[in-house]
C-alpha atoms as a PDB file:
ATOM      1  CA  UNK A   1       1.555   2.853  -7.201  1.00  0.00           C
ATOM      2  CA  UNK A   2       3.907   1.272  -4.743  1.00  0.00           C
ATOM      3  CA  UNK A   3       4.780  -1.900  -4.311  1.00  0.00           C
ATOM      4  CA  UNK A   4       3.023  -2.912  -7.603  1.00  0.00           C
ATOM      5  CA  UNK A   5       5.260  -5.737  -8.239  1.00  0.00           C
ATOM      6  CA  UNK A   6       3.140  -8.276  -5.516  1.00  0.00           C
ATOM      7  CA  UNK A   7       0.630 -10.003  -5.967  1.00  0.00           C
ATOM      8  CA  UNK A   8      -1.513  -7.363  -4.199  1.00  0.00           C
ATOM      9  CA  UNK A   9      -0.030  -4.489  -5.949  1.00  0.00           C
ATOM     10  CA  UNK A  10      -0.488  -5.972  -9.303  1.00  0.00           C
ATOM     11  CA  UNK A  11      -4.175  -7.089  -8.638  1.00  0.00           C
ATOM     12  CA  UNK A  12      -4.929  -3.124  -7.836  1.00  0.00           C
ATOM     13  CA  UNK A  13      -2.949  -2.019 -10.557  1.00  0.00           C
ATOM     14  CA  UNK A  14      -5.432  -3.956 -13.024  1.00  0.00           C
ATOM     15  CA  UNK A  15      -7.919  -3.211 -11.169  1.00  0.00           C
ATOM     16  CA  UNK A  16      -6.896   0.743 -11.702  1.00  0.00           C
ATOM     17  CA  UNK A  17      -7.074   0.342 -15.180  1.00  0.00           C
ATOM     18  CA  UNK A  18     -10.034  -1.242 -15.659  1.00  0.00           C
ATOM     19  CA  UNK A  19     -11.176   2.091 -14.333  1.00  0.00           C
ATOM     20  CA  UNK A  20      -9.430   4.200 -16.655  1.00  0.00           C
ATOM     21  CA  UNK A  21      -6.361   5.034 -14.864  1.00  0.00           C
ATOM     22  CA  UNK A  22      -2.508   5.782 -16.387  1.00  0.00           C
ATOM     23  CA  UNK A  23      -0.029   4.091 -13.822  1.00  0.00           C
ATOM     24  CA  UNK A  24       3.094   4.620 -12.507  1.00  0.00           C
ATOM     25  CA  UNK A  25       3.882   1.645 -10.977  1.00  0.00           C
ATOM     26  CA  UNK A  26       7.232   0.903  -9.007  1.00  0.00           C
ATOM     27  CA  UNK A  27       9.140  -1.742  -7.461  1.00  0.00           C
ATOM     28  CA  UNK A  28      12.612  -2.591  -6.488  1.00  0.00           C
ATOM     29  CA  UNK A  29      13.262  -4.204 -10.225  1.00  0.00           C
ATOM     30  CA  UNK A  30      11.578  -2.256 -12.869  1.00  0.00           C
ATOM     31  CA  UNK A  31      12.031  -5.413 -15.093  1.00  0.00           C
ATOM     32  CA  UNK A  32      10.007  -7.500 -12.722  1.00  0.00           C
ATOM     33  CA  UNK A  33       7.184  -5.439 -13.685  1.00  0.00           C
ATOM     34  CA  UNK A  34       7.302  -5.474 -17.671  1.00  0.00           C
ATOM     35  CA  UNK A  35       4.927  -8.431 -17.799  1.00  0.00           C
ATOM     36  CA  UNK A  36       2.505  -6.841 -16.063  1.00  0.00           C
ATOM     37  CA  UNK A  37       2.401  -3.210 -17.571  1.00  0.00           C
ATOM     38  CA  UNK A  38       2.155  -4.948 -21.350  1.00  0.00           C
ATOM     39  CA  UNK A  39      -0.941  -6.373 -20.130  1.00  0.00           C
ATOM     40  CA  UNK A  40      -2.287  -3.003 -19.189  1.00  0.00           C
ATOM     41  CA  UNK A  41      -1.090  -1.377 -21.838  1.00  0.00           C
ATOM     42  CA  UNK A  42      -2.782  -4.005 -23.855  1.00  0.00           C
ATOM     43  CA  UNK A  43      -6.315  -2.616 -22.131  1.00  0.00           C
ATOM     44  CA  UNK A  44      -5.515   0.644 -23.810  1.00  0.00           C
ATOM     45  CA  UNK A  45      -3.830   2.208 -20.779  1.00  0.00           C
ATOM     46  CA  UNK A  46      -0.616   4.663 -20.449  1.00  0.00           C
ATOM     47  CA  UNK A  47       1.844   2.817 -18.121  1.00  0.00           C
ATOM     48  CA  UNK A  48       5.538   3.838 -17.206  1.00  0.00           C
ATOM     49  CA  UNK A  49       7.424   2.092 -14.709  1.00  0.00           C
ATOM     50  CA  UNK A  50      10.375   2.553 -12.306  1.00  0.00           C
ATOM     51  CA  UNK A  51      12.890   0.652 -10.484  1.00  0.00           C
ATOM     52  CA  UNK A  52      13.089   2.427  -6.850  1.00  0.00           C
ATOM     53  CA  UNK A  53      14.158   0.455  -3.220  1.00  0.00           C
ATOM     54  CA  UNK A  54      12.637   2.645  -0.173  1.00  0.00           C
ATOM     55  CA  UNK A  55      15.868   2.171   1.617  1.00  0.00           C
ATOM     56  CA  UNK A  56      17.535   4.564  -0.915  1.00  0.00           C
ATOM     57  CA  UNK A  57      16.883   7.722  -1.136  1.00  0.00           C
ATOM     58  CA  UNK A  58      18.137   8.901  -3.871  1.00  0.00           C
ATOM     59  CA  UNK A  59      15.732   6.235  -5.570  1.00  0.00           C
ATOM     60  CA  UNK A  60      12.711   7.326  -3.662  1.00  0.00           C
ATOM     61  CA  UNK A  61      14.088  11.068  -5.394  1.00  0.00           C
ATOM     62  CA  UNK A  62      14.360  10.186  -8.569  1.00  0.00           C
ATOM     63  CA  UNK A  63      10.790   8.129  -8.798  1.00  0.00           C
ATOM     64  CA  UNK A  64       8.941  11.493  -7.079  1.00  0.00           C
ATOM     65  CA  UNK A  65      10.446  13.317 -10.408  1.00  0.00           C
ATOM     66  CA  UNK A  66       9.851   9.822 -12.776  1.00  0.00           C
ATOM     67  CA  UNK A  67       5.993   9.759 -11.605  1.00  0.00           C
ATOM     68  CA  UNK A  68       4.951  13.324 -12.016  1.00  0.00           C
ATOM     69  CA  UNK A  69       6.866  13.823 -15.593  1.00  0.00           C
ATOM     70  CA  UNK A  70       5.210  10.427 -17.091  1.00  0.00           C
ATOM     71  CA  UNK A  71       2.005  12.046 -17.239  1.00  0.00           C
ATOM     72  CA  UNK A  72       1.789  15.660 -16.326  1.00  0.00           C
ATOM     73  CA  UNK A  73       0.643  15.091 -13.169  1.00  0.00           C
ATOM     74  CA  UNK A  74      -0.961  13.070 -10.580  1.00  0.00           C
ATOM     75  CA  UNK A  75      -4.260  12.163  -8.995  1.00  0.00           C
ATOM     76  CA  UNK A  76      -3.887   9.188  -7.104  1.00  0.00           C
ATOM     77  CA  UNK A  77      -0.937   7.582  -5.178  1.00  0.00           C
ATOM     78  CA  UNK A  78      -1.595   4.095  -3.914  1.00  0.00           C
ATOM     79  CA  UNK A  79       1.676   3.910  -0.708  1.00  0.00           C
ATOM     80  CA  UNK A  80       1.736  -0.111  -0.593  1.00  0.00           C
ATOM     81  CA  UNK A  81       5.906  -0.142  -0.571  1.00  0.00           C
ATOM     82  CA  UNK A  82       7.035  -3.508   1.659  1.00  0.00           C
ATOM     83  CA  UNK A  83      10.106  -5.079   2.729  1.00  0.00           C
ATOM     84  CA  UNK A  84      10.939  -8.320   1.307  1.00  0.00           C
ATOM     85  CA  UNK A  85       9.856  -9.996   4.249  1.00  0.00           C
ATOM     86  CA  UNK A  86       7.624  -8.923   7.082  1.00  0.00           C
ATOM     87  CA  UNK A  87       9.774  -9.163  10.399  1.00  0.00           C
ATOM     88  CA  UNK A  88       9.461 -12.565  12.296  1.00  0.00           C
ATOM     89  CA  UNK A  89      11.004 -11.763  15.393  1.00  0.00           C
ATOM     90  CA  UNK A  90      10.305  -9.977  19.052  1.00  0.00           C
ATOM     91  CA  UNK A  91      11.590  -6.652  19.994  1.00  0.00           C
ATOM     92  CA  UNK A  92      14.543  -8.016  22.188  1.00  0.00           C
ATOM     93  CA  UNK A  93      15.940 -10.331  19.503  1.00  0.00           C
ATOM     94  CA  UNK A  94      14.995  -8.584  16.025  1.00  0.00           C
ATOM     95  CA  UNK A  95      17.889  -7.111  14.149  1.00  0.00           C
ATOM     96  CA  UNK A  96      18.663  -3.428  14.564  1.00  0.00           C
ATOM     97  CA  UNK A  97      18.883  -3.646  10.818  1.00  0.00           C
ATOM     98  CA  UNK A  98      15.677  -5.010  10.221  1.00  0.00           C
ATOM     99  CA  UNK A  99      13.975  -2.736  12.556  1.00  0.00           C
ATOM    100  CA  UNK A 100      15.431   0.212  10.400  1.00  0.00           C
ATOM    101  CA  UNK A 101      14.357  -1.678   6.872  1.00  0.00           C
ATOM    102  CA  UNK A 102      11.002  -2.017   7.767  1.00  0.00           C
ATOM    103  CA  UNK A 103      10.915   1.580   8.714  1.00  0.00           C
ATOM    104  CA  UNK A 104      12.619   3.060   6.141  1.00  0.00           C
ATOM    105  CA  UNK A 105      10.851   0.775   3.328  1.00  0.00           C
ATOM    106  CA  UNK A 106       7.039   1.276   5.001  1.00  0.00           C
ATOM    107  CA  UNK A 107       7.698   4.862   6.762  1.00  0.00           C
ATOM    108  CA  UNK A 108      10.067   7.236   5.975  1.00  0.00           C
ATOM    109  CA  UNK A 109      10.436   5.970   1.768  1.00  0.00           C
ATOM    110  CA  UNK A 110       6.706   6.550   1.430  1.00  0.00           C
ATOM    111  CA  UNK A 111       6.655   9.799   3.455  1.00  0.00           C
ATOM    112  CA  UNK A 112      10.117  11.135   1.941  1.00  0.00           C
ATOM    113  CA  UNK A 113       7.983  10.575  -1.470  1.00  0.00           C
ATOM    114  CA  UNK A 114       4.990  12.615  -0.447  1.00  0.00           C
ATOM    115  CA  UNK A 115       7.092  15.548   0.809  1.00  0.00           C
ATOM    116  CA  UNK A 116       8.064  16.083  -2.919  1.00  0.00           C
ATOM    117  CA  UNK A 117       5.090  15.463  -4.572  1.00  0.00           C
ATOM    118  CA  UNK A 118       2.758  16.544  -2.387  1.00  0.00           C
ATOM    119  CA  UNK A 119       3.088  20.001  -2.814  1.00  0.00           C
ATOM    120  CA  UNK A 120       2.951  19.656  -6.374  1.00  0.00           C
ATOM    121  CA  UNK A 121      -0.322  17.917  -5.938  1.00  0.00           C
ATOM    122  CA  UNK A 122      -1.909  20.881  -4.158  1.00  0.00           C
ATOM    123  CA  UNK A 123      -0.878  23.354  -6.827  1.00  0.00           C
ATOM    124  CA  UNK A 124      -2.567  21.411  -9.038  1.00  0.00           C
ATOM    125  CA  UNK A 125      -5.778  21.336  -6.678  1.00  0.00           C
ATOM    126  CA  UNK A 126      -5.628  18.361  -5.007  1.00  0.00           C
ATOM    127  CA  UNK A 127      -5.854  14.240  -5.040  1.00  0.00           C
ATOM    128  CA  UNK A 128      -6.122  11.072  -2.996  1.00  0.00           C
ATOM    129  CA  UNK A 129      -3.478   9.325  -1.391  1.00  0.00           C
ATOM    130  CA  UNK A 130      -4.361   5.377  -0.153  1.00  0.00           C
ATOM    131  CA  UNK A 131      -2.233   3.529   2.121  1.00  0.00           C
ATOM    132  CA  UNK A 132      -2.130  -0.068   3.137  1.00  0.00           C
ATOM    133  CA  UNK A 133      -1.661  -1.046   6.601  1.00  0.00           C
ATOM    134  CA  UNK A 134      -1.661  -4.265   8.016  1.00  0.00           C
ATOM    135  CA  UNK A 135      -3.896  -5.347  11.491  1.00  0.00           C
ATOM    136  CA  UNK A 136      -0.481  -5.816  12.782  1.00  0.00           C
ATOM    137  CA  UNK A 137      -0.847  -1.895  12.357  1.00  0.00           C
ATOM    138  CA  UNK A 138      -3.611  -1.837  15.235  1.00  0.00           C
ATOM    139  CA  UNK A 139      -3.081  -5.053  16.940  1.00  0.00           C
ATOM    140  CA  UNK A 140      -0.155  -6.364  18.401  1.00  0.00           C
ATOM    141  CA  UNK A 141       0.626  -9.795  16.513  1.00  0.00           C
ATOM    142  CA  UNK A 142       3.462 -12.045  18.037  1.00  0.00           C
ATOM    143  CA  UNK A 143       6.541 -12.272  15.899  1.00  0.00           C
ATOM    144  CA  UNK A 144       5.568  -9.056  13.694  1.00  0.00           C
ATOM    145  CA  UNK A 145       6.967  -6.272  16.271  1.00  0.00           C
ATOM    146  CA  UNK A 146       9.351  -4.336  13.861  1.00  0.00           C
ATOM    147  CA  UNK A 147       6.590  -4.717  10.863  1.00  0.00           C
ATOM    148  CA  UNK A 148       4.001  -4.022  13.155  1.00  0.00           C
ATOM    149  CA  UNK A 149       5.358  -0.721  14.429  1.00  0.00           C
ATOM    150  CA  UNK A 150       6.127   0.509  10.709  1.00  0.00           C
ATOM    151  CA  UNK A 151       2.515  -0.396   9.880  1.00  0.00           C
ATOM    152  CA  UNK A 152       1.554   1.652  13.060  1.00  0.00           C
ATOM    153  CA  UNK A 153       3.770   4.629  12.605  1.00  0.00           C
ATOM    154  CA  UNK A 154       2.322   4.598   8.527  1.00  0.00           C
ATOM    155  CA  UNK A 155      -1.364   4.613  10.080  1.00  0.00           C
ATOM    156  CA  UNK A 156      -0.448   7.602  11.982  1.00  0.00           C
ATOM    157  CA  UNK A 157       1.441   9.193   9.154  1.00  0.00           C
ATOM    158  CA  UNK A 158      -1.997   8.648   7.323  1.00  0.00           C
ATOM    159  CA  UNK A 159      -3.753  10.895   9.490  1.00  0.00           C
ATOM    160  CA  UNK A 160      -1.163  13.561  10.045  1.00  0.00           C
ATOM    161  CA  UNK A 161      -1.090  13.663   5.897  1.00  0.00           C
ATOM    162  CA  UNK A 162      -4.862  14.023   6.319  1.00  0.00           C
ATOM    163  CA  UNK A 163      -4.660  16.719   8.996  1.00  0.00           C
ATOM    164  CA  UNK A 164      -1.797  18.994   7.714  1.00  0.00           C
ATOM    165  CA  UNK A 165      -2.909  18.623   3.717  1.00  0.00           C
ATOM    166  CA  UNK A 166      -6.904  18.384   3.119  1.00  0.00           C
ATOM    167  CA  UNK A 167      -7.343  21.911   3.055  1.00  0.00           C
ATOM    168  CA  UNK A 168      -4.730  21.433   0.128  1.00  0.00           C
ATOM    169  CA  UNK A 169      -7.277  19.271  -1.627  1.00  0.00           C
ATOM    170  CA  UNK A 170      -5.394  16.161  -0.850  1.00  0.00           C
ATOM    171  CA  UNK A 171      -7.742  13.370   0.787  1.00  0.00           C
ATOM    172  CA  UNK A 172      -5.469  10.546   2.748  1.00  0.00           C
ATOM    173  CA  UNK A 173      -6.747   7.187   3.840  1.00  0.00           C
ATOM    174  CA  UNK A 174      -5.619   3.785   4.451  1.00  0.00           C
ATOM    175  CA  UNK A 175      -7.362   0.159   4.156  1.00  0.00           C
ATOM    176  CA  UNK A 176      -6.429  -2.613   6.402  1.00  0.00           C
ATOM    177  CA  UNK A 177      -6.616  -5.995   4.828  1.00  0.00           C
ATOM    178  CA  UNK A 178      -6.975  -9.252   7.306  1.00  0.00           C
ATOM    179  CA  UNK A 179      -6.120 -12.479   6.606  1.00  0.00           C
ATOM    180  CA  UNK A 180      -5.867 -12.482   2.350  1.00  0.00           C
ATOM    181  CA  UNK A 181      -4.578 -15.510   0.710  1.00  0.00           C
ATOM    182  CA  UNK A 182      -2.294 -14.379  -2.158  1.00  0.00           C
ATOM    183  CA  UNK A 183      -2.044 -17.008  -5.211  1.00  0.00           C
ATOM    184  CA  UNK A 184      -2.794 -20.592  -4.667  1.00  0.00           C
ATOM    185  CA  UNK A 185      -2.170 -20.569  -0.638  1.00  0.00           C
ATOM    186  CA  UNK A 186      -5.959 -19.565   0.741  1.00  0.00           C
ATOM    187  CA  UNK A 187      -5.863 -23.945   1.551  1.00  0.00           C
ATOM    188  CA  UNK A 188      -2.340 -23.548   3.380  1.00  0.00           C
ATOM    189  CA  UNK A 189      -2.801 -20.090   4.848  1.00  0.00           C
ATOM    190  CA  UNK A 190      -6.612 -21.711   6.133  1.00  0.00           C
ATOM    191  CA  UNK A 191      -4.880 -24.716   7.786  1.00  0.00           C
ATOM    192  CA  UNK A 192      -2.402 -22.031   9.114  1.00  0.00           C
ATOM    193  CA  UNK A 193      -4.703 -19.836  10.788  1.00  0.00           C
ATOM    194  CA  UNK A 194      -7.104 -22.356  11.644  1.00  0.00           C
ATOM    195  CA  UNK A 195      -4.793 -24.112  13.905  1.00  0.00           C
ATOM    196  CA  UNK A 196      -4.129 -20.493  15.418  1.00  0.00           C
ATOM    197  CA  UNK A 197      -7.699 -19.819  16.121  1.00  0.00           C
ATOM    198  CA  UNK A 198      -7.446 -17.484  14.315  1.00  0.00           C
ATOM    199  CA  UNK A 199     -10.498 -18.121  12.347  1.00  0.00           C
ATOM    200  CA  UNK A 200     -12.674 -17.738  15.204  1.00  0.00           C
ATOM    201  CA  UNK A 201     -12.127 -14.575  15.870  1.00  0.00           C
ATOM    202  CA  UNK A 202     -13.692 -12.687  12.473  1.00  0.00           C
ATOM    203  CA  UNK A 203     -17.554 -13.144  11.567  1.00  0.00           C
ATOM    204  CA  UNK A 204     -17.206 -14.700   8.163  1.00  0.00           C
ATOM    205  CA  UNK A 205     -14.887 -17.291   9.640  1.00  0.00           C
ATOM    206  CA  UNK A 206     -12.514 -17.878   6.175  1.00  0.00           C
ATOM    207  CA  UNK A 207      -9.475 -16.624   4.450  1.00  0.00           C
ATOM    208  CA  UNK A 208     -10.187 -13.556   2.241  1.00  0.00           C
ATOM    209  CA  UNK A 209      -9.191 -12.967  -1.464  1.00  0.00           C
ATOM    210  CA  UNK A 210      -6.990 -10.768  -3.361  1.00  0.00           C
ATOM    211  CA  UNK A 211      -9.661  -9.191  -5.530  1.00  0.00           C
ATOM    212  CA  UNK A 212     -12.527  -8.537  -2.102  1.00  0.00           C
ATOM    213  CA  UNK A 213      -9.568  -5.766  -0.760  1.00  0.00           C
ATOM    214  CA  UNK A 214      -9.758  -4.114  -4.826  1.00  0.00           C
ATOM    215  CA  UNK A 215     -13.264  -2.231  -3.914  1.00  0.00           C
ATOM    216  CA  UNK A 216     -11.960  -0.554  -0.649  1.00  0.00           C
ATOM    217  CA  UNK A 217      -9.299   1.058  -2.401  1.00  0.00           C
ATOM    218  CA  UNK A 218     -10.970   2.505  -5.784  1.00  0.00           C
ATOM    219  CA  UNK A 219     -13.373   3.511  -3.524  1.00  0.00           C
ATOM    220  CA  UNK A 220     -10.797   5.500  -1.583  1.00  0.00           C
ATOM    221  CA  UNK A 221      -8.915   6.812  -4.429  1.00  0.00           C
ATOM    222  CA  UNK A 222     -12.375   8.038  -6.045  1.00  0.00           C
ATOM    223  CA  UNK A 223     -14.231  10.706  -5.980  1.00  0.00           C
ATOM    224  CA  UNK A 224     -17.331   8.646  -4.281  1.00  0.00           C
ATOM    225  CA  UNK A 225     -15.283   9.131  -1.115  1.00  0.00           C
ATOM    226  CA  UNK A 226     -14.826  13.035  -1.842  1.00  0.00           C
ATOM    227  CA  UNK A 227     -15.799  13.530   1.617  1.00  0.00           C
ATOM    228  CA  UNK A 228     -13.625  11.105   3.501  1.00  0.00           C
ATOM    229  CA  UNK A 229     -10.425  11.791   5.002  1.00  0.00           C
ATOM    230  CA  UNK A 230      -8.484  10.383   7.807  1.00  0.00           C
ATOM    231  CA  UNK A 231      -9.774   7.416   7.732  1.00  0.00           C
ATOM    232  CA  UNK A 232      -9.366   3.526   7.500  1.00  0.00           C
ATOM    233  CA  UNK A 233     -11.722   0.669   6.479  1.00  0.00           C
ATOM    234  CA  UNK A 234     -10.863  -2.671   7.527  1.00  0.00           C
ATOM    235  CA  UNK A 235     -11.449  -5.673   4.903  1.00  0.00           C
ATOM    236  CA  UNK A 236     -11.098  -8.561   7.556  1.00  0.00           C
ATOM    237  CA  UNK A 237     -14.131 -10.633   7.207  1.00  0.00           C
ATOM    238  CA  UNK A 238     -15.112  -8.842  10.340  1.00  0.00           C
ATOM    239  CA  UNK A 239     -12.108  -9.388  12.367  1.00  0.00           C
ATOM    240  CA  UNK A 240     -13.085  -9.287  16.049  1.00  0.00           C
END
């Protein structure tokens, strides 16, 4: 699992083992994530961790070799990596260099990582692989345009993953969370997006939670999606 050390990422990851799964779980500070893998470990689960930054890599190397040698193998791999902040910016003033971070970290680290271990996978008959991607993904969003194109290019890495590897055995699909409050700002991020309007543009007309995205993605990563590939569910409140 990628990305495990926010507040996303570590909701899924106990959500994982509540389920019975063994986790690799990486971030860019391994030690950032000891808290969290005593508590699974403390549910009776098998959990390694290792330090990796998607801009390296050398990093992204070694945690392809870390993650299938901590427990003979792999089933699932959960591609949630992120930059340490989303892009606010337009395409005519953004940084060259934080157009290439958000690439590398949501793009090319996650795809460099399935190019080892993919193949591996297949050998050993197969898996899921999950990916996150954001609406900005599908919908232009002002002052996300570098993030936004990463998330786009990783939806459409999704489904070439899907295309060139289900024969192997290897489903690939993503989920798209909307507007999720994270921690104790669903009141700020309400007033936020309320004043935006943004509200009034998805059915249920709130903020979402951390643990209404969990389902989407053991359902993905299961075998009660056995015969779904290619494909992305949106957890948006009905985002119109």
């Amino acid at each position: 699992m990628t990305g495990a050390g926010g507040l996303l990422g570590s909701d899924l990851a106990r959500a994982f083992a509540a389920e019975g799964a063994d986790l690799v779980l990486t971030t860019r500070t391994a030690a950032k994530l000891e808290p969290l893998a005593e508590e699974l470990r403390a549910m009776g689960r098998r959990v390694a961790t290792v330090a990796a930054d998607f801009t390296v890599d050398d990093d992204i190397d070694r945690l392809a070799e870390a993650a299938w040698d901590a427990f003979g193998g792999i089933d699932v791999v959960l591609l949630s990596s992120q930059p340490p902040e989303p892009n606010q910016g337009d395409l005519l003033t953004v940084a060259e260099d934080v157009l290439k971070e958000q690439h590398q970290t949501i793009v090319w680290g996650p795809l460099r990582l399935m190019r080892s271990l993919a193949p591996r996978m297949i050998e050993a008959g197969g898996g899921s692989i999950v990916t996150i991607v954001s609406s900005t993904g599908f919908e232009p969003t002002e002052g996300y345009a570098a993030y936004g194109l990463a998330k786009g290019s990783l939806w459409l890495l999704t489904r070439y993953m899907a295309l060139e590897w289900g024969r192997g055995g290897i489903r690939v699909n993503a989920f798209s969370p909307g507007l999720v409050a994270t921690g104790d700002n669903a009141e700020q991020l309400t007033e936020i997006v309320r004043a935006r309007g943004m509200l009034d543009r998805t059915a249920l007309h709130r903020v979402g939670r951390n643990e209404e995205c969990i389902g989407a993605a053991l359902y993905l990563a299961s075998d009660e999606s056995s015969f779904t590939s290619g494909q992305k569910i949106f957890v948006d409140g009905g985002r119109f």
